[in-house]
Protein backbone atom coordinates (compact mmCIF):
# COMPACT_ATOMS: atom_id res chain seq x y z
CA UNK A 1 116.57 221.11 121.78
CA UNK A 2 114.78 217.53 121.57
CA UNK A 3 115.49 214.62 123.68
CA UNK A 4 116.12 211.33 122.94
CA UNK A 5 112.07 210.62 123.08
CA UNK A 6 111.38 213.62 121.65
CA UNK A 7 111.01 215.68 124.58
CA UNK A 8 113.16 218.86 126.13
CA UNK A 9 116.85 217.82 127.37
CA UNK A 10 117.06 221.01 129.51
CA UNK A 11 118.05 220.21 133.20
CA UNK A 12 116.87 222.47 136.42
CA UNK A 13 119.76 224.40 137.65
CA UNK A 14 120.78 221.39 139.90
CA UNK A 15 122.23 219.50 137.09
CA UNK A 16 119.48 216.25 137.87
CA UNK A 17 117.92 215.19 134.92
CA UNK A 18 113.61 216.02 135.13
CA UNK A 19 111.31 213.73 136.78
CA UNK A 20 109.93 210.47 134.80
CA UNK A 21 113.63 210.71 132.26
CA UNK A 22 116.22 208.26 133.37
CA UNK A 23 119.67 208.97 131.66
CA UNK A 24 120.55 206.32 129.06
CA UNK A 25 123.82 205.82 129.86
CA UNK A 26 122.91 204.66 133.14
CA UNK A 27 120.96 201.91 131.68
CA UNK A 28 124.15 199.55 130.89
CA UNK A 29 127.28 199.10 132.49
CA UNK A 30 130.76 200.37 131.55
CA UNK A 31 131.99 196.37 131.62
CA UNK A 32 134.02 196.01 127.57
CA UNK A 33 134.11 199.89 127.27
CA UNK A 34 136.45 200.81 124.39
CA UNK A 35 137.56 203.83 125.98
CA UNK A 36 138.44 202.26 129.15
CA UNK A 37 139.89 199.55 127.09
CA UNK A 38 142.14 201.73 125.39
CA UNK A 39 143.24 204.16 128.31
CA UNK A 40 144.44 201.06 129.66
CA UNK A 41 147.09 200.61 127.19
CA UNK A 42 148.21 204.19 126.01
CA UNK A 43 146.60 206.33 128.52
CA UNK A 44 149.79 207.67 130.22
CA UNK A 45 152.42 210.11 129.69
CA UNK A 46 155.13 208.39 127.83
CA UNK A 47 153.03 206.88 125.71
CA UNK A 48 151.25 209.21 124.51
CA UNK A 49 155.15 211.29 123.95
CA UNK A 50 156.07 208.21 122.21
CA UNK A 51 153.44 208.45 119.59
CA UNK A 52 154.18 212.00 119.14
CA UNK A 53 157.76 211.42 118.52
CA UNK A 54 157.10 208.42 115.99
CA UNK A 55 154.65 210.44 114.24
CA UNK A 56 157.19 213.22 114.14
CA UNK A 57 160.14 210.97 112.52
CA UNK A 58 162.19 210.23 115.68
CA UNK A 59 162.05 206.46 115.88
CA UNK A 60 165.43 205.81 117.61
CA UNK A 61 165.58 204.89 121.64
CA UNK A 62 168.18 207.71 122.34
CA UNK A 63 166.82 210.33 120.44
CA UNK A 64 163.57 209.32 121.72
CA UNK A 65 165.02 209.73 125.65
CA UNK A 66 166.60 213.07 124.42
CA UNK A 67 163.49 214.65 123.34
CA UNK A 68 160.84 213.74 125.79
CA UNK A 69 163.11 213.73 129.07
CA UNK A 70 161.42 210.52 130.04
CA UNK A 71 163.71 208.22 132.28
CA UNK A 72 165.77 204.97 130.58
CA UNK A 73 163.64 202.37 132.27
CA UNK A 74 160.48 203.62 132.21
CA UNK A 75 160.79 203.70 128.11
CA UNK A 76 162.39 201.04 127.89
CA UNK A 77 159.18 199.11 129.37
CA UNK A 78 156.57 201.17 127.30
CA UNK A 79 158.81 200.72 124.01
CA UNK A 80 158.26 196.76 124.89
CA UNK A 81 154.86 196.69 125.67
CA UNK A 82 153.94 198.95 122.80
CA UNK A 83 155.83 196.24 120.87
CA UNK A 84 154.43 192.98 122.66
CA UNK A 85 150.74 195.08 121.61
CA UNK A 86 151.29 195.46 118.57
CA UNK A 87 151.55 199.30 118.28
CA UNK A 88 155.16 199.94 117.22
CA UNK A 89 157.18 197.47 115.24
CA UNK A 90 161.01 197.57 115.97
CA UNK A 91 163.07 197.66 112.49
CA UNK A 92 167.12 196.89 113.10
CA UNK A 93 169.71 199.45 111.95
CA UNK A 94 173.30 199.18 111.68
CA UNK A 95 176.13 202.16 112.15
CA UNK A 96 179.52 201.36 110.70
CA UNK A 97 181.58 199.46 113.09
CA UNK A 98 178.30 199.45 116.15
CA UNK A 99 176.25 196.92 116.60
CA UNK A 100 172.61 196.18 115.34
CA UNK A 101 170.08 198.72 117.20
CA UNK A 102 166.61 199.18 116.40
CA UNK A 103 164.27 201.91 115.38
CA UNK A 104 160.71 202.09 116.35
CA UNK A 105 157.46 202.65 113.54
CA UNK A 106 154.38 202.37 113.47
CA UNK A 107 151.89 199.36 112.78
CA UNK A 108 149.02 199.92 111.20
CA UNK A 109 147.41 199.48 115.06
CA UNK A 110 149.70 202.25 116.28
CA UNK A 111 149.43 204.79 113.69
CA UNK A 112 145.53 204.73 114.25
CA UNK A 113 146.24 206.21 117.11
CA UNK A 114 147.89 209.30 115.40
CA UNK A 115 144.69 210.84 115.16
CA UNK A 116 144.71 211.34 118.74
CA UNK A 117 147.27 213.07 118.95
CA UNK A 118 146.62 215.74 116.67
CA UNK A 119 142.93 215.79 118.63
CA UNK A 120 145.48 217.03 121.64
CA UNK A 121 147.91 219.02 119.96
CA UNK A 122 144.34 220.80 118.50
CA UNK A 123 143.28 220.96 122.02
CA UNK A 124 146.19 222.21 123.24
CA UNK A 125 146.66 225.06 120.83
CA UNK A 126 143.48 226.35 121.66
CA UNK A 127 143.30 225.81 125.42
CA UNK A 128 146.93 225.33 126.90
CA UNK A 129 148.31 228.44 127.88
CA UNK A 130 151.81 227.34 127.19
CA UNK A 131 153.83 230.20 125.68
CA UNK A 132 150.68 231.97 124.01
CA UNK A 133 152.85 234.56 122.61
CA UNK A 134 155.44 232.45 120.76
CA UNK A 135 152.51 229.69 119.37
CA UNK A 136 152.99 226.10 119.09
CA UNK A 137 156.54 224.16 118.91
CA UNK A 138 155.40 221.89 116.62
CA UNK A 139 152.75 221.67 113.96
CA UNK A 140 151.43 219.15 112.27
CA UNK A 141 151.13 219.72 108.28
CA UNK A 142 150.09 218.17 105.27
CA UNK A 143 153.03 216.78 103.22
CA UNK A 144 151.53 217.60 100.24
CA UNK A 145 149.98 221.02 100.62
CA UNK A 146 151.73 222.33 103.45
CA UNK A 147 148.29 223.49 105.29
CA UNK A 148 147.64 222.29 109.00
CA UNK A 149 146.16 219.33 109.89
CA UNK A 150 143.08 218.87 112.26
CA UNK A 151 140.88 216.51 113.32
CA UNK A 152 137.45 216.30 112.96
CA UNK A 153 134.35 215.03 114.74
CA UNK A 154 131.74 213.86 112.09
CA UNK A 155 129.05 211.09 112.35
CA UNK A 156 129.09 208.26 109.67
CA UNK A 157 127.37 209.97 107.17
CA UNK A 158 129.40 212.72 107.29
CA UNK A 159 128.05 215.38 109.43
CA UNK A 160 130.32 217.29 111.48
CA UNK A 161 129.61 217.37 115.27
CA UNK A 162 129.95 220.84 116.73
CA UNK A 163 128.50 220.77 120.15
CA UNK A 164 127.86 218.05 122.50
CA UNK A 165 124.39 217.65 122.63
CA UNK A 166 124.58 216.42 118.72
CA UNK A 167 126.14 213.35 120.11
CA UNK A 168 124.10 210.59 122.51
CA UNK A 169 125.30 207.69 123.77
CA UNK A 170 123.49 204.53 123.01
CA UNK A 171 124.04 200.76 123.95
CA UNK A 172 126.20 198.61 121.83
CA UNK A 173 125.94 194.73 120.58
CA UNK A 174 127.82 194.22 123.76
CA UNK A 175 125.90 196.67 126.07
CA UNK A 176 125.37 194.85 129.48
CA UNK A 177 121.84 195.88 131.25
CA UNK A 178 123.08 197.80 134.24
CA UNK A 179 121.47 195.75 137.33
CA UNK A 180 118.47 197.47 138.70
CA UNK A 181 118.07 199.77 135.71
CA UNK A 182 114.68 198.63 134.54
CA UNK A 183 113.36 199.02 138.22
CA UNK A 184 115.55 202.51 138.52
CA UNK A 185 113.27 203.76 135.71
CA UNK A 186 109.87 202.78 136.51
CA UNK A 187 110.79 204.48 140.22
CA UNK A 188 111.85 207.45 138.95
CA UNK A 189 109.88 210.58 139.49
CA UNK A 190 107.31 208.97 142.00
């Protein structure tokens, strides 16, 4: 398999990359990654069961509680702040003789993170070894032909990505030059 000049990407046995080939990624720093960026905001539990239960049709507080087990408080606070961050949206609803509650859906922000969830539900039907004889408790299906949904790793131009080396990470417009990098590479394999 080529490199990203051209040459081998094979490593010895001790996982260090050959002598004279400084990884990329260790040319920038991590400062304005998107990843971190976003783990920040949605990268815990309730979340990420929040999501799940909007993108399944349960959109009311209660319900919400009921089905994921997750304490009063504690989604109370991630309902708000997936509010204030414009992920969820609250829409009021009235019961005869009750007073105005609302429901939670998704903003256009929020919903583009459905996609990750179905990456995990994916993930965990093939790896999670929760109840392998029974098979999922949910699955996630298209409304109009009733098939299951997946996700799908593909480059712009449409090719799919099926193993890890088919993807390399480069610098973006807002890279920042890791300090030392330039002098890490001219060092490296002397």
């Amino acid at each position: 398999m080529s490199g990203p000049e051209g040459g081998s990407d094979e490593r010895p046995a001790s996982g260090t990359p050959r002598p004279g080939i400084e990884p990329s990624a260790m040319a920038w720093t991590t400062v304005g990654c998107p990843v971190e960026a976003a783990v920040s905001l949605v990268g815990d539990r309730a979340t990420f069961l929040i999501v799940r239960e909007v993108g399944c049709g349960v959109r009311r507080f209660a319900d919400m509680q009921l089905r994921t087990g997750i304490a009063r408080d504690v989604l109370s606070r991630r309902l708000a702040r997936m509010v204030q961050e414009g992920l969820l949206r609250r829409v009021g609803y009235q019961q005869a003789g009750a007073r105005t509650r609302h429901e939670y859906r998704f903003t256009p922000k929020g919903f583009a993170l459905y996609p990750v969830i179905v990456a995990l539900w994916d993930w965990g039907v093939t790896w999670s070894s929760t109840h392998p004889d029974r098979g999922p408790a949910v699955e996630f299906t298209h409304r109009d032909c009733g098939e299951i949904v997946h996700t799908r790793l593909q480059c712009e131009s449409g090719h799919d990505i099926n193993e890890p080396r088919d993807v390399r990470p480069r610098p973006g417009p807002g890279a920042i030059p890791w300090p030392g990098a330039a002098a890490r590479a001219t060092t490296v394999g002397t």
